[in-house]
Protein backbone atom coordinates (compact mmCIF):
# COMPACT_ATOMS: atom_id res chain seq x y z
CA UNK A 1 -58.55 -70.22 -7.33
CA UNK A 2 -55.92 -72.55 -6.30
CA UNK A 3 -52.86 -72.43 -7.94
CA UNK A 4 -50.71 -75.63 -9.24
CA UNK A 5 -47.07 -75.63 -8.73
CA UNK A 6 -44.76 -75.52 -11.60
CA UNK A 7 -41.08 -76.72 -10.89
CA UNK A 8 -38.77 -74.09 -12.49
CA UNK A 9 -35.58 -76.01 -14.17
CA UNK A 10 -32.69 -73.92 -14.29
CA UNK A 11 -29.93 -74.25 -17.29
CA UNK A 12 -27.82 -71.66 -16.98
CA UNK A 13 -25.25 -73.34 -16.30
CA UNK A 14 -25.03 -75.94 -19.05
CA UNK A 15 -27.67 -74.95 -22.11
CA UNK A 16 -26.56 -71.04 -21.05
CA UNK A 17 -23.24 -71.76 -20.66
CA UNK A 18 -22.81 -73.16 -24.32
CA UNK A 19 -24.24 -69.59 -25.51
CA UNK A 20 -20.89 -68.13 -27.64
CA UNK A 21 -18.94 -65.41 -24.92
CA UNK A 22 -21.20 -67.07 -21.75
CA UNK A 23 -18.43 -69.61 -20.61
CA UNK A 24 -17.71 -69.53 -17.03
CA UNK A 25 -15.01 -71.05 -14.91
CA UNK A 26 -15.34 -73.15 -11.80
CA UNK A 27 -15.64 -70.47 -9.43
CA UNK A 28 -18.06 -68.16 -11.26
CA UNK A 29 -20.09 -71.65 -12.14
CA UNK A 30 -20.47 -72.12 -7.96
CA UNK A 31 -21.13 -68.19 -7.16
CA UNK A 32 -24.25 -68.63 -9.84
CA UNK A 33 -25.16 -71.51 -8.72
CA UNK A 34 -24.99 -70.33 -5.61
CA UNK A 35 -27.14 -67.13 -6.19
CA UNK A 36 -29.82 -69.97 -8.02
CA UNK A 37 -30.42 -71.64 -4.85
CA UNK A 38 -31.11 -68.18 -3.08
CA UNK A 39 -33.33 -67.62 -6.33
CA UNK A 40 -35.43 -70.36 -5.28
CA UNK A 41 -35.38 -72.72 -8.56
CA UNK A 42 -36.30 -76.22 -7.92
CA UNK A 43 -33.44 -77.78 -10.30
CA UNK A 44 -29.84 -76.52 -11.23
CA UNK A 45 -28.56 -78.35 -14.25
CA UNK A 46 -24.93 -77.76 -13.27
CA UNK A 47 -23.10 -79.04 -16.40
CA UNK A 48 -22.34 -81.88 -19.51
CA UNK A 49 -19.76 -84.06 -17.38
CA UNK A 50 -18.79 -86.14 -20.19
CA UNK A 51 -18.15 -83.21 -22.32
CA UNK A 52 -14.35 -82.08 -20.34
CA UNK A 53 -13.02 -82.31 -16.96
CA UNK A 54 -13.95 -78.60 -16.49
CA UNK A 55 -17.68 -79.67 -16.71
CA UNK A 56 -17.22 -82.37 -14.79
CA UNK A 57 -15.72 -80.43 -11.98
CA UNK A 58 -18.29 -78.03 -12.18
CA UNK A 59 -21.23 -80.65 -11.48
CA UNK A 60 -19.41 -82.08 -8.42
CA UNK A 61 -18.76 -78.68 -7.11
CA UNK A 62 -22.07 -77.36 -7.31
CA UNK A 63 -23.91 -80.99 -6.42
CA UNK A 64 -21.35 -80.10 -2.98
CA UNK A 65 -22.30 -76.31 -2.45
CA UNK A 66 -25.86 -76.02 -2.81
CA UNK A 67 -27.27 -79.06 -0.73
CA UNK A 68 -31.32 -77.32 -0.86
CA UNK A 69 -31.97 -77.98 -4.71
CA UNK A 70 -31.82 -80.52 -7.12
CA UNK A 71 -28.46 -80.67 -9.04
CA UNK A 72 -29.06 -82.48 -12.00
CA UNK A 73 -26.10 -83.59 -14.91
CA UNK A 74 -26.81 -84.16 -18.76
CA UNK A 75 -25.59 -87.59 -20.82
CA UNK A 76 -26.23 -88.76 -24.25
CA UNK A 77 -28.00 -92.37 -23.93
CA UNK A 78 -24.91 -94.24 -24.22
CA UNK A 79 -23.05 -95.87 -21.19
CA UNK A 80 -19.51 -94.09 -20.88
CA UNK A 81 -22.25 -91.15 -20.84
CA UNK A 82 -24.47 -91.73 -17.90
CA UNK A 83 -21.36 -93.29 -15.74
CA UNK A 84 -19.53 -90.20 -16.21
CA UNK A 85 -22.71 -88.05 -15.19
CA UNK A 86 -23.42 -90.55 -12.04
CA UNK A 87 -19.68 -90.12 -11.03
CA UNK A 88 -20.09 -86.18 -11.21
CA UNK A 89 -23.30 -86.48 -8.86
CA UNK A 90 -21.88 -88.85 -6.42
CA UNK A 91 -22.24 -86.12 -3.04
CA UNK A 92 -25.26 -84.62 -4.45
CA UNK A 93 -28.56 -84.18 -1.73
CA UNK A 94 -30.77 -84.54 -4.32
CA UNK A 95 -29.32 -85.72 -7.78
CA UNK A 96 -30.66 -85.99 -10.92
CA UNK A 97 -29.59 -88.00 -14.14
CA UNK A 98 -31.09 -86.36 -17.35
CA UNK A 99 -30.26 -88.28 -20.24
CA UNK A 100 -30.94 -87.12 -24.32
CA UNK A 101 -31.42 -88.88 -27.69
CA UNK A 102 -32.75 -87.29 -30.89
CA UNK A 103 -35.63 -88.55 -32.05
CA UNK A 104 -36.88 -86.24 -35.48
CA UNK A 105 -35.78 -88.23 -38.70
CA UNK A 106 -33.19 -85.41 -39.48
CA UNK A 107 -31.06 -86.13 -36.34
CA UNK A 108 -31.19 -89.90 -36.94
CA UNK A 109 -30.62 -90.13 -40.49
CA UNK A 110 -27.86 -87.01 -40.90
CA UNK A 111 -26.00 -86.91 -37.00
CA UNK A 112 -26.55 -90.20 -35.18
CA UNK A 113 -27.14 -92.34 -38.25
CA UNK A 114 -29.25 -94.77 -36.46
CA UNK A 115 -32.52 -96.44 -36.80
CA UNK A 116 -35.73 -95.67 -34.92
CA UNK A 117 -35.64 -99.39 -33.46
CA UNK A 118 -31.63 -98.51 -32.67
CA UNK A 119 -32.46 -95.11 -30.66
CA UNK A 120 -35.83 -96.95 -28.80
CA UNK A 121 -33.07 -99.25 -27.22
CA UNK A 122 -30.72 -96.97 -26.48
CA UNK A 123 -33.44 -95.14 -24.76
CA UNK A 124 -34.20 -98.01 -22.89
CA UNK A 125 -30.65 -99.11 -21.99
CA UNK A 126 -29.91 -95.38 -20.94
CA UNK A 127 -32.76 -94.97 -18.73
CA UNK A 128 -32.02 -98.58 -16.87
CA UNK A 129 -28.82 -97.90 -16.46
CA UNK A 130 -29.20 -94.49 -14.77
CA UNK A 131 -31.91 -95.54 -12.68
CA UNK A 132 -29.07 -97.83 -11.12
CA UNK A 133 -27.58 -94.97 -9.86
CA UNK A 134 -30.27 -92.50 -8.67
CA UNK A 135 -33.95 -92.54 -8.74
CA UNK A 136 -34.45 -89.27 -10.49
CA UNK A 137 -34.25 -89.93 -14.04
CA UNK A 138 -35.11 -87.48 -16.83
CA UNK A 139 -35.67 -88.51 -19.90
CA UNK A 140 -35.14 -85.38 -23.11
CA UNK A 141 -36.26 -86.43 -27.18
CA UNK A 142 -33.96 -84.01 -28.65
CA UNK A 143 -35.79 -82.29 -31.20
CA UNK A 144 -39.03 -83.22 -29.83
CA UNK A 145 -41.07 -80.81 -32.03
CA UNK A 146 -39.71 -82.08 -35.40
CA UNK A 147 -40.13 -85.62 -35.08
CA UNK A 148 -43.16 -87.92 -35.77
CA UNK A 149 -45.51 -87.88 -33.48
CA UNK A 150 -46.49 -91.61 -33.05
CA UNK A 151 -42.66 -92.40 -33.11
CA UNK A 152 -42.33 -89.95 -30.35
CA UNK A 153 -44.63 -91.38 -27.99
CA UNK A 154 -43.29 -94.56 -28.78
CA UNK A 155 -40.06 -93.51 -27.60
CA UNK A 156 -41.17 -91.70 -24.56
CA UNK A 157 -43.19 -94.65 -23.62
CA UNK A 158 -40.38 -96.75 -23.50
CA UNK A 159 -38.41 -94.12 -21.49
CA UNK A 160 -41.23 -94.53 -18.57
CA UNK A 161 -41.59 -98.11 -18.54
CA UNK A 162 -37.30 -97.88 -17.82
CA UNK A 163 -37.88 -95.66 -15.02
CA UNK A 164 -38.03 -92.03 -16.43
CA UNK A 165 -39.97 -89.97 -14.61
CA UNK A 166 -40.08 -86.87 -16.11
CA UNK A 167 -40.24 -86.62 -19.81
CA UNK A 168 -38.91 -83.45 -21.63
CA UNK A 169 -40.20 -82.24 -24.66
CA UNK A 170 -37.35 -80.17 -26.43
CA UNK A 171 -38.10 -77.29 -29.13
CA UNK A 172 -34.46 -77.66 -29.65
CA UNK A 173 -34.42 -75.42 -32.64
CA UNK A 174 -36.89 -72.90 -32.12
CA UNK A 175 -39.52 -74.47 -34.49
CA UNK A 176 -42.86 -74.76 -32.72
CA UNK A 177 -45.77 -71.85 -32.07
CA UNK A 178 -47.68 -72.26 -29.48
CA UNK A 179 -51.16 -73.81 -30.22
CA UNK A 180 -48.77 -76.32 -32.27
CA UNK A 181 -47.00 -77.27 -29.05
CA UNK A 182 -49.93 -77.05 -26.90
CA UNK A 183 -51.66 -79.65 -29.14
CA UNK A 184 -48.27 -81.57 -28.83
CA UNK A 185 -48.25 -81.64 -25.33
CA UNK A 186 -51.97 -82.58 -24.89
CA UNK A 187 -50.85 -85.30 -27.22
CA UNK A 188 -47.81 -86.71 -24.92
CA UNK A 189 -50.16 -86.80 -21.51
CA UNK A 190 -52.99 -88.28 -23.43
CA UNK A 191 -50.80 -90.85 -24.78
CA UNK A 192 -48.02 -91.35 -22.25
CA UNK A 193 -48.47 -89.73 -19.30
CA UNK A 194 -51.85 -90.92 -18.77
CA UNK A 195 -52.31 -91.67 -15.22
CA UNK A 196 -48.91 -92.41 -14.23
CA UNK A 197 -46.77 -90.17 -11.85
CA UNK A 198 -44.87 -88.52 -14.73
CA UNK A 199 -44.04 -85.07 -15.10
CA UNK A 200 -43.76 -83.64 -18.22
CA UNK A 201 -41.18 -80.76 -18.85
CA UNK A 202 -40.51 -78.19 -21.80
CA UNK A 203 -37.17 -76.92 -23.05
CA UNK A 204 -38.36 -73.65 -25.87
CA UNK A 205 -35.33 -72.26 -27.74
CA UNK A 206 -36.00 -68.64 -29.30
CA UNK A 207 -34.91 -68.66 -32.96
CA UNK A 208 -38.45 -67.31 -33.76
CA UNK A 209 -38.87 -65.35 -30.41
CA UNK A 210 -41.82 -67.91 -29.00
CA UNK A 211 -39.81 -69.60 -26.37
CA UNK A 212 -41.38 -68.22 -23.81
CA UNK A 213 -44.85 -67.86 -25.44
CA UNK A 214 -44.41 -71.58 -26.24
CA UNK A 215 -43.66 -72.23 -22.58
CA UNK A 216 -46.74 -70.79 -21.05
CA UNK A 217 -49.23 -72.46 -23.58
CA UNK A 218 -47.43 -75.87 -22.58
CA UNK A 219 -47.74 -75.22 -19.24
CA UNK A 220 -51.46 -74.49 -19.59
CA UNK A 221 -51.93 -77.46 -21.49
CA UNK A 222 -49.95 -79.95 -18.77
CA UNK A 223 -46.48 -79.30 -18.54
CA UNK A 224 -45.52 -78.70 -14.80
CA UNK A 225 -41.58 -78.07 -15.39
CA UNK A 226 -40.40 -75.34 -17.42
CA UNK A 227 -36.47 -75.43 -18.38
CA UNK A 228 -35.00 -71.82 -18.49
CA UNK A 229 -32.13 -69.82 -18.34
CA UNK A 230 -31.41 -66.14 -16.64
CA UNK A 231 -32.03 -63.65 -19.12
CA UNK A 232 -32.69 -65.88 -21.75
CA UNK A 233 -29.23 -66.92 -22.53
CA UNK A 234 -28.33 -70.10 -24.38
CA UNK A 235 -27.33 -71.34 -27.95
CA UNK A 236 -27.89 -69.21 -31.18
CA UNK A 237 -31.03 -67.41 -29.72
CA UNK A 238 -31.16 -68.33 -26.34
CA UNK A 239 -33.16 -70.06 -23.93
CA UNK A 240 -36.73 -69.04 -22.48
CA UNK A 241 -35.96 -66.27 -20.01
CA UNK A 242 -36.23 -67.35 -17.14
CA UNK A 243 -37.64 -64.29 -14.89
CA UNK A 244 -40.48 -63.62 -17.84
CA UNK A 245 -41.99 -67.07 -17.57
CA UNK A 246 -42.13 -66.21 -13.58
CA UNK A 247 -43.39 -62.91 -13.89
CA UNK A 248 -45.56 -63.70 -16.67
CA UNK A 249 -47.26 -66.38 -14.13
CA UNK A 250 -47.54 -64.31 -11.18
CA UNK A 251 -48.80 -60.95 -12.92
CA UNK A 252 -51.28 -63.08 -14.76
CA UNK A 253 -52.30 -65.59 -12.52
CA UNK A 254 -55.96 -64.67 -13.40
CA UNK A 255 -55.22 -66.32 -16.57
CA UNK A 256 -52.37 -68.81 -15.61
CA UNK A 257 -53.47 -69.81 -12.08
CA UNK A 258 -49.21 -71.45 -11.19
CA UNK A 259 -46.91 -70.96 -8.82
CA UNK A 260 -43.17 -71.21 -8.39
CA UNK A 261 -40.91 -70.77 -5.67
CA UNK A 262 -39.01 -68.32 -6.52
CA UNK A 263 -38.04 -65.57 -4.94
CA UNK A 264 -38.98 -62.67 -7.40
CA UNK A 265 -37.28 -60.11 -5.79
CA UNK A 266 -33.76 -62.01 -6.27
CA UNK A 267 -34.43 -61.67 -10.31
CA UNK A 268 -32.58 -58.56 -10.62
CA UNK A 269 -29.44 -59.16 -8.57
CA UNK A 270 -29.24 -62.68 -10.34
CA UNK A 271 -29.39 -60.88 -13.75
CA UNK A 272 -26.81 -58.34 -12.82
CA UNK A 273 -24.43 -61.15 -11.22
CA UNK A 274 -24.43 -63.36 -14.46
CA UNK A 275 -24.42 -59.99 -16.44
CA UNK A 276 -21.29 -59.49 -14.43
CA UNK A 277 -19.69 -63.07 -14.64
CA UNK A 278 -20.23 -63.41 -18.68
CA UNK A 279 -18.99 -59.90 -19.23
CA UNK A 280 -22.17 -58.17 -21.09
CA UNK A 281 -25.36 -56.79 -20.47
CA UNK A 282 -28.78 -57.76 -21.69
CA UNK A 283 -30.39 -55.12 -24.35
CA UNK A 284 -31.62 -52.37 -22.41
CA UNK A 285 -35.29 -53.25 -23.93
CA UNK A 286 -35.32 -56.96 -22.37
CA UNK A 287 -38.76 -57.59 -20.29
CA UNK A 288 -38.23 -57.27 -16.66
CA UNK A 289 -34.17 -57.19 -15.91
CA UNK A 290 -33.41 -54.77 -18.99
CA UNK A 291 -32.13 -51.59 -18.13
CA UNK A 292 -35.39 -49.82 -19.81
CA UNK A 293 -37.73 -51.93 -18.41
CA UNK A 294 -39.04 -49.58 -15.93
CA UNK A 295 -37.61 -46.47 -17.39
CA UNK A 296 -39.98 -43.84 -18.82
CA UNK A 297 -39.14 -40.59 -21.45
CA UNK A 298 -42.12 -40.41 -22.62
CA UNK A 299 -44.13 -37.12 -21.51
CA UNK A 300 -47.93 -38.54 -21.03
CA UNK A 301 -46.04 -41.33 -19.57
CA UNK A 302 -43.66 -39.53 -17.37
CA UNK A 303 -47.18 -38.02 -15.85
CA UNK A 304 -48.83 -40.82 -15.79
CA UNK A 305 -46.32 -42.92 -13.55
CA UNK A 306 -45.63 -39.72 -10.97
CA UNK A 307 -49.99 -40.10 -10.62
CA UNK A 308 -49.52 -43.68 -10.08
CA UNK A 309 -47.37 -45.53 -11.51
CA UNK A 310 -49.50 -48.68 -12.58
CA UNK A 311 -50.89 -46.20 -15.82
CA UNK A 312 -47.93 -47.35 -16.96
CA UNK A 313 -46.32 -50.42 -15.17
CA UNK A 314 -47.91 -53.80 -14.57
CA UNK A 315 -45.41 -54.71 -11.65
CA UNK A 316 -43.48 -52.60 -9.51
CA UNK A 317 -39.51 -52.41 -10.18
CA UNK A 318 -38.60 -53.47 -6.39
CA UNK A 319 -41.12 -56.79 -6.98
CA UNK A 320 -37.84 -58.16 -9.00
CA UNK A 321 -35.61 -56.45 -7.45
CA UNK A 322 -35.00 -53.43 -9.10
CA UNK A 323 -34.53 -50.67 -6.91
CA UNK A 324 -37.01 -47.86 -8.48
CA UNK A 325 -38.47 -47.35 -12.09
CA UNK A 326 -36.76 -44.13 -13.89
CA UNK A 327 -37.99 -41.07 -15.62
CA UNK A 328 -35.53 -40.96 -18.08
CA UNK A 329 -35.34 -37.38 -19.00
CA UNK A 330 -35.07 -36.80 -23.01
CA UNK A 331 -36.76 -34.81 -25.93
CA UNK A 332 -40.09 -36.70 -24.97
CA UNK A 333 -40.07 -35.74 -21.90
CA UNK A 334 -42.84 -33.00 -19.92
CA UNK A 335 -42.74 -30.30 -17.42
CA UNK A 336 -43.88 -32.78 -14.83
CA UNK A 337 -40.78 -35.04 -14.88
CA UNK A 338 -38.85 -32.45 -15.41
CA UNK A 339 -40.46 -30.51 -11.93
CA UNK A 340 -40.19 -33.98 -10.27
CA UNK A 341 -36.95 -34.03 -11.14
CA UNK A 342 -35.85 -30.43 -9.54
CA UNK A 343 -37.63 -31.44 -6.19
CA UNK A 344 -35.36 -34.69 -6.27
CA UNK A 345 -32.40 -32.41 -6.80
CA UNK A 346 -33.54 -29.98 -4.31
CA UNK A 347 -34.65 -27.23 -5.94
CA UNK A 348 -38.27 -25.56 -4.89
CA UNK A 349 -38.60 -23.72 -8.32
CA UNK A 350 -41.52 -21.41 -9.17
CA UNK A 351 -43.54 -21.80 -12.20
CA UNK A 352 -42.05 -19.01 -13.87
CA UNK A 353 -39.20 -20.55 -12.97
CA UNK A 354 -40.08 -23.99 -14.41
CA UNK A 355 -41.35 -22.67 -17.93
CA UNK A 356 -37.86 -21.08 -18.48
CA UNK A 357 -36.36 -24.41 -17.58
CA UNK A 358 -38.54 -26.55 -19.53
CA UNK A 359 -37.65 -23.99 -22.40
CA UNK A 360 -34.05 -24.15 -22.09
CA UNK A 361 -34.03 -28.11 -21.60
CA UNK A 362 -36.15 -28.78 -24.84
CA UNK A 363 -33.56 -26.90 -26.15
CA UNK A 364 -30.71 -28.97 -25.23
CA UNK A 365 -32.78 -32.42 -25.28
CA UNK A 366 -32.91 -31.88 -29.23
CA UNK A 367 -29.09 -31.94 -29.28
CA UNK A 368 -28.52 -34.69 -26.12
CA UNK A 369 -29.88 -38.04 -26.54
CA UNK A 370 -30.36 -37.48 -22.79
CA UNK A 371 -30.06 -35.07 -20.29
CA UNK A 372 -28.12 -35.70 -17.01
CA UNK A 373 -28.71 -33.77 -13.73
CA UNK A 374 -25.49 -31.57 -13.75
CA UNK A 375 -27.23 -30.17 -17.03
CA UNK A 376 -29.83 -29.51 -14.95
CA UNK A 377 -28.64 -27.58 -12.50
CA UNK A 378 -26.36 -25.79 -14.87
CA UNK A 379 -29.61 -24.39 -17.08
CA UNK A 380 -31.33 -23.13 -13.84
CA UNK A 381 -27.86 -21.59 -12.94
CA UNK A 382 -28.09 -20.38 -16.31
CA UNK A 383 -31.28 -18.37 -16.50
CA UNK A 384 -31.16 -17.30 -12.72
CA UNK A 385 -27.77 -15.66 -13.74
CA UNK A 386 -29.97 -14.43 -17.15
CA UNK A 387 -32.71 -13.10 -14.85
CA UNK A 388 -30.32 -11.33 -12.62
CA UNK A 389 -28.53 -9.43 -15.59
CA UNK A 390 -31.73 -8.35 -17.01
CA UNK A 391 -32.89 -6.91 -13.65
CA UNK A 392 -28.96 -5.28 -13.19
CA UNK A 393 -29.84 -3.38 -16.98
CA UNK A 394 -33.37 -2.32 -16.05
CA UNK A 395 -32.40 -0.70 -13.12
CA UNK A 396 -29.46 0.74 -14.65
């Protein structure tokens, strides 16, 4: 089955950046940035340049360092706005204006306070006026999934006849479950898209958990840009993860027949580096770059996975990067991790020898939350010295 190619859109560095405790500085911005290109995503949206100088900076640095991707620099449709994010681009390879106006009736009435006929022309003035400056104009309806439908396609239309060419559909707030945004997005190609050459992009927040859920069924249904961030960060609940919507297409490609470019085995190490940058790690239960992803206490798992480990994982740990899965050892766990374990340690223990082990480190796992190696050792130390007293007395 061929496979069509889905442009990965990388936010990090703005949306993920706005996430409370994720700020970065100039230099950490660049070294991620950086480590995206070697990633392989298609588009780094760098920064707000409008918002400070910092941002601004930012944009122009990265749109210098990483000369292989798209860097691409968010405005609010008003003029000041796309300037500003045209200056920031100026040495860019491959720049990309993406412009925003809320379209649901909440944003209009209660934050912009502007008509719908007020926000269709500054849609259309936004869109000219950064098409002056580059030819790769996206065009974002903030709080895409909230708004009326005909109004929506009203607005987007207007965006493509100004020289948008890729339309975002923003679940700014988490709202939308998937068969709803399917139907939305079926809607917007019908209606908009058509048979022009426009792309049509989605940007799922995860107040209900469905942003990446939400991102899949739109990229079934037509969508051929996702917008993510590395390990999900972003405001309130974050972004879509980035490395599950790639792993989710490539271990599933029965069912999602995409592609990307990236480069799964850089998923880990780009994890750990942002890990590293924003100063905390993701919760050790988050798919593919948490630290339990590929860790097993489990007993009937623990066996399972020394057998072969696809009884228990659907992708190998070194696939993204990680360099082996882990038999965590804990209450749950059975004589065969625990004999696997030994042999890893360097111990060729009988079964006698084993039985007393596993008997003395049930023991101790219903105390420990888990047990390290040097507990190990010291509990074979143990009952060899045990052994060894009992022989001294019988021959005595």
């Amino acid at each position: 089955m061929r496979q069509e190619r889905v442009t990965v859109f990388d936010t990090t560095l703005r949306d993920g950046e706005q996430s409370p405790g994720c700020s970065m500085n100039l230099t950490e911005k660049v070294r991620m940035a950086v480590k995206l290109e070697e990633l392989g995503v298609d588009i780094i949206e760098a920064g707000f340049p409008i918002a400070s100088e910092g941002d601004f900076a930012a944009v122009r640095a990265v749109a210098k360092e990483c000369r292989s991707v798209t860097v691409a620099a968010l405005c609010r449709t008003a003029e000041q706005d796309v300037a500003r994010a045209a200056e920031a681009l100026a040495g860019a390879a491959r720049p990309r204006i993406h412009t925003f106006v809320a379209t649901s009736d909440i944003h209009l009435e209660h934050k912009l306070k502007k008509s719908r006929a007020e926000v269709i022309e500054m849609t259309r003035a936004a869109v000219r006026q950064a098409r002056n400056y580059t030819d790769e104009v996206e065009f974002s309806a903030e709080d895409a999934t909230r708004s009326d439908i005909a109004y929506l396609c009203n607005v987007l239309d207007v965006a493509v006849e100004a020289g948008a060419s890729i339309l975002n559909i923003p679940d700014t707030v988490g709202y939308t479950t998937p068969t709803e945004f399917a139907s939305l997005i079926d809607t917007i190609n019908k209606q908009v898209v058509r048979d022009r050459n426009v792309v049509i992009s989605v940007h799922c927040h995860n107040d209900l958990g469905l942003a990446v859920a939400n991102s899949l069924a739109a990229i079934e249904t037509g969508a051929r840009q996702v917008e993510c961030t590395i390990n999900g960060i972003g405001e309130r609940a974050g972004n879509a993860s980035l490395e599950e919507i790639v792993m989710a297409l490539r271990v599933r490609a029965d069912r999602l027949p995409f592609e990307t470019r990236i480069n799964a085995s850089e998923l880990y190490p780009a994890s750990q580096l942002l890990s590293s940058i924003v100063g905390f790690d993701v919760q050790p239960n988050k798919a593919i770059v948490g630290r339990n992803a590929f860790a097993h206490e489990a007993g009937i798992h623990q066996h399972g996975v020394i057998n072969n480990p696809l009884c228990y994982e659907i992708m190998t740990p070194e696939s993204v990067g990680v360099p082996a899965n882990s038999l965590v050892l804990g209450k749950h766990s059975g004589r065969h991790a625990l004999s696997l374990r030994y042999v890893e340690l360097g111990y060729d223990i009988t079964p006698a020898e084993l039985d007393a082990a596993y008997a003395s480190f049930t023991n101790l796992a219903d105390r420990k939350k888990q047990v390290y190696d040097q507990d190990l050792i010291s509990l074979l130390s143990a009952n060899t010295k045990m052994r060894e007293e009992k022989s001294v007395v019988a021959a005595a």
